[in-house]
C-alpha atoms as a PDB file:
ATOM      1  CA  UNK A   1       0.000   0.000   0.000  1.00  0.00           C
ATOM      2  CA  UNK A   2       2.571   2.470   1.056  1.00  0.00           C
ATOM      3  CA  UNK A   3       4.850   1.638  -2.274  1.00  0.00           C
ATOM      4  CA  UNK A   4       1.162   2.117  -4.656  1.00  0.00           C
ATOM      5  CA  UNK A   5       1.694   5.749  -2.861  1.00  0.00           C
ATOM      6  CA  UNK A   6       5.177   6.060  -3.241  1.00  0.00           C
ATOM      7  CA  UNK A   7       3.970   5.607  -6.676  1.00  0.00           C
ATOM      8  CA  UNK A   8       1.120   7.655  -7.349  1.00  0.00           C
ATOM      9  CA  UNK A   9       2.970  10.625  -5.338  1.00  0.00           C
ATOM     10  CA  UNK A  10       6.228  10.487  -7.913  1.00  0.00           C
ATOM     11  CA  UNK A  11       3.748   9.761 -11.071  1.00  0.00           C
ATOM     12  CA  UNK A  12       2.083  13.758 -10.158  1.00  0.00           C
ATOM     13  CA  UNK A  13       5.174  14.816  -9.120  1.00  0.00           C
ATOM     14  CA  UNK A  14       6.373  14.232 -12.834  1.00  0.00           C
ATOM     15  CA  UNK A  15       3.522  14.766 -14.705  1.00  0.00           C
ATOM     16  CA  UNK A  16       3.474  18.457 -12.680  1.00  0.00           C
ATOM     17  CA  UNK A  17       6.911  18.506 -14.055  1.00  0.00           C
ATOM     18  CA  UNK A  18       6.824  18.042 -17.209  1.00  0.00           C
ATOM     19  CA  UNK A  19       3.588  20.531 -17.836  1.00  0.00           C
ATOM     20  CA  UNK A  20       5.430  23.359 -15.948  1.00  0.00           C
ATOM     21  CA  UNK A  21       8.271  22.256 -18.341  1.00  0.00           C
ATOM     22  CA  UNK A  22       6.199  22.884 -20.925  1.00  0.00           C
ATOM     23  CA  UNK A  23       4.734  26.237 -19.955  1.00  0.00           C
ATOM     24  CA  UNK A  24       7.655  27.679 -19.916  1.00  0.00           C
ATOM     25  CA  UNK A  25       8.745  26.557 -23.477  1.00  0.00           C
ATOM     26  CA  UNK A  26       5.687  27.782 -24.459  1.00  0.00           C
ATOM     27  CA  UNK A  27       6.016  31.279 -22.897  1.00  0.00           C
ATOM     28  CA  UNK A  28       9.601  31.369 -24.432  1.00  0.00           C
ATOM     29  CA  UNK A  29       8.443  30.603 -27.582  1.00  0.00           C
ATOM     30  CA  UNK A  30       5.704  33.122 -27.629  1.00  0.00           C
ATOM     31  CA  UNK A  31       8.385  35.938 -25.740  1.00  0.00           C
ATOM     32  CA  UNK A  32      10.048  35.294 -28.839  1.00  0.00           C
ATOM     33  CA  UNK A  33       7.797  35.354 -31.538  1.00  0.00           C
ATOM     34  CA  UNK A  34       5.468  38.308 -30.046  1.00  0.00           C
ATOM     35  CA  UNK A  35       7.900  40.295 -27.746  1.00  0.00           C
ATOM     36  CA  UNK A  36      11.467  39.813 -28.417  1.00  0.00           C
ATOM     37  CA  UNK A  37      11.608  41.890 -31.520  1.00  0.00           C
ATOM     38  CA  UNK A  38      11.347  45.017 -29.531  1.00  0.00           C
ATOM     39  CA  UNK A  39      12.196  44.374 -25.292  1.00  0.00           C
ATOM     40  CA  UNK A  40      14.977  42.433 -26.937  1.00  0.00           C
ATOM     41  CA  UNK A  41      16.162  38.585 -25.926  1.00  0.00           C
ATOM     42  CA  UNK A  42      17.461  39.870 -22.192  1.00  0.00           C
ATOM     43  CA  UNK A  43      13.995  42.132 -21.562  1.00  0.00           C
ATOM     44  CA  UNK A  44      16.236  45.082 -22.168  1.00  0.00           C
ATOM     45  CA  UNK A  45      14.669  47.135 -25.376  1.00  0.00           C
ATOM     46  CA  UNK A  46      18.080  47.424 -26.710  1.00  0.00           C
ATOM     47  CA  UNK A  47      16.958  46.593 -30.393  1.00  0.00           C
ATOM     48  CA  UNK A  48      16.638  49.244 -33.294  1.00  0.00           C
ATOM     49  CA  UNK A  49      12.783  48.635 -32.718  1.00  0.00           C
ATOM     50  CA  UNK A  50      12.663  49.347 -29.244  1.00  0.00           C
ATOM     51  CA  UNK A  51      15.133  52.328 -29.288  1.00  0.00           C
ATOM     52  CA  UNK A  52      12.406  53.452 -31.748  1.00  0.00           C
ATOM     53  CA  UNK A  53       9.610  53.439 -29.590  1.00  0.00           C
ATOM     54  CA  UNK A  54      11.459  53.617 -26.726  1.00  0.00           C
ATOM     55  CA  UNK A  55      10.394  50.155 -25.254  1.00  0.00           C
ATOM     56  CA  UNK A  56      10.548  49.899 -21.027  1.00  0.00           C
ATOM     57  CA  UNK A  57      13.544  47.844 -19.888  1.00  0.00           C
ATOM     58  CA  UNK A  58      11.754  44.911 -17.970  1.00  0.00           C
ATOM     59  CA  UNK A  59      15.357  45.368 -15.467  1.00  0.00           C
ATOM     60  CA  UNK A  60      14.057  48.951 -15.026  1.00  0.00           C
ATOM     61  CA  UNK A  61      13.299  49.857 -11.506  1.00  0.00           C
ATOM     62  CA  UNK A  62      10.061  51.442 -12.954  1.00  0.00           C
ATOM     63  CA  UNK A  63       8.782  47.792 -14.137  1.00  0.00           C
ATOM     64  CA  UNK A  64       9.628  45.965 -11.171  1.00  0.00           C
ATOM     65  CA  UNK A  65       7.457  48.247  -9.207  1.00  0.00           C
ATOM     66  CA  UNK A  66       4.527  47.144 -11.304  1.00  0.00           C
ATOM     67  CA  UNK A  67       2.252  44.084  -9.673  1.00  0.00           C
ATOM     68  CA  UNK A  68       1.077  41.048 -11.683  1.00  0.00           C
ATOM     69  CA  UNK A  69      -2.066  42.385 -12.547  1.00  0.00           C
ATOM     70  CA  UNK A  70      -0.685  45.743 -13.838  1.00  0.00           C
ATOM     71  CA  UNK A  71       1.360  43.930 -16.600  1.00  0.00           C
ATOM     72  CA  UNK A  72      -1.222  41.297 -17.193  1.00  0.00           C
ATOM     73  CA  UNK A  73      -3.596  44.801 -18.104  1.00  0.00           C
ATOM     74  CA  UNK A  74      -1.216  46.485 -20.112  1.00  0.00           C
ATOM     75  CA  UNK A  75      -0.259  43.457 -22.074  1.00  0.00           C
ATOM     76  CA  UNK A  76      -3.924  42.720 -22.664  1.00  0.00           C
ATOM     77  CA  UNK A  77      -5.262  46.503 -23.529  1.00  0.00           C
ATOM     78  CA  UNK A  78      -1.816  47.941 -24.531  1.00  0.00           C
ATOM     79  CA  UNK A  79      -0.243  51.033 -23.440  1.00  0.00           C
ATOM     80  CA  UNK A  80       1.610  54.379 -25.561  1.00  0.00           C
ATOM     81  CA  UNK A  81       2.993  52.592 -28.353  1.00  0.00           C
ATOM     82  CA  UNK A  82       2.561  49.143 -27.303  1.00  0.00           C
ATOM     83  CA  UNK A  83      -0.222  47.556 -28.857  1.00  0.00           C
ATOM     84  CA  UNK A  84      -3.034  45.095 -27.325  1.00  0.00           C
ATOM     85  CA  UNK A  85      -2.722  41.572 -26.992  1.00  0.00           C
ATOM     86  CA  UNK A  86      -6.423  40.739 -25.673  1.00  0.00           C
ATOM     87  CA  UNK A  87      -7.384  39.271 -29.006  1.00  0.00           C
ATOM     88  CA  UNK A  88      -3.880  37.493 -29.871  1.00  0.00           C
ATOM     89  CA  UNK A  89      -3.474  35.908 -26.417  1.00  0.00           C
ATOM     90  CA  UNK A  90      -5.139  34.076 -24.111  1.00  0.00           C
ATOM     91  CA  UNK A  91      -5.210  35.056 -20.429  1.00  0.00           C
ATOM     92  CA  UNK A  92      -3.366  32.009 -19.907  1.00  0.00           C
ATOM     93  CA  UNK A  93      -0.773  32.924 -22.318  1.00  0.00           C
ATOM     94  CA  UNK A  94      -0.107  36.428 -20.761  1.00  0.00           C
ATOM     95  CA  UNK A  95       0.152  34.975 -17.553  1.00  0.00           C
ATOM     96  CA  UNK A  96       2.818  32.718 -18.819  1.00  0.00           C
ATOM     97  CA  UNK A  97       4.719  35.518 -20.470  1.00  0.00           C
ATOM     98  CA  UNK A  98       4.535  37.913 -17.772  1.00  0.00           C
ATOM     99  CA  UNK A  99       6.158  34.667 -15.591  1.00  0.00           C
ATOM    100  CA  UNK A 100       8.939  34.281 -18.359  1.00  0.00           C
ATOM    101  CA  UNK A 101       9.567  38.133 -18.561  1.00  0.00           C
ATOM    102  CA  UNK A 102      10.043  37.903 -14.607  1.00  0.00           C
ATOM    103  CA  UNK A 103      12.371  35.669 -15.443  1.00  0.00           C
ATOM    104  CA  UNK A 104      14.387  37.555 -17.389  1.00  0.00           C
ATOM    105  CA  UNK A 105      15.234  39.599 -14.164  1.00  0.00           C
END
């Protein structure tokens, strides 16, 4: 009984694994294709798009004070010159990204 445990304990441990494994492929994958060309691979801006529209640095101390929520909204509605993602991205997704832009830090 206690090895059937054992078991079934290491089985969701995995499978938890693997899908947070996955998530954050994903949300690399979509940094890349929808963000990177302008906050840059580091989260920096420091590409001739983002010097043009003068992209935040996600290092910045002004984007570290923002909560969760406050990049979830501006990645869904946009903000200045950064356009809208509400009908691009899922919720889910911009959670993920806003995770793998934290990252970045």
């Amino acid at each position: 009984m206690k090895a059937l445990l054992i078991r079934v304990v290491l089985t969701a441990t995995l499978l938890t694994l693997s899908i947070a494994g996955a998530c954050a492929e994903d949300a690399a994958a979509l940094y890349k294709s929808k963000c990177q060309a302008c906050h840059g691979p580091d989260g920096k801006g420091d590409t001739a798009a983002g010097k043009k529209v003068r992209v935040k640095d996600f290092h910045s101390p002004e984007v570290a004070k923002l909560s969760d929520d406050e990049l979830f909204d501006i990645t869904k509605k946009g903000k200045g010159k950064m356009p809208a993602y509400d009908k691009k991205l899922t919720d889910d997704q911009i959670k993920d990204l806003i995770k793998y832009i934290q990252s970045l830090k």
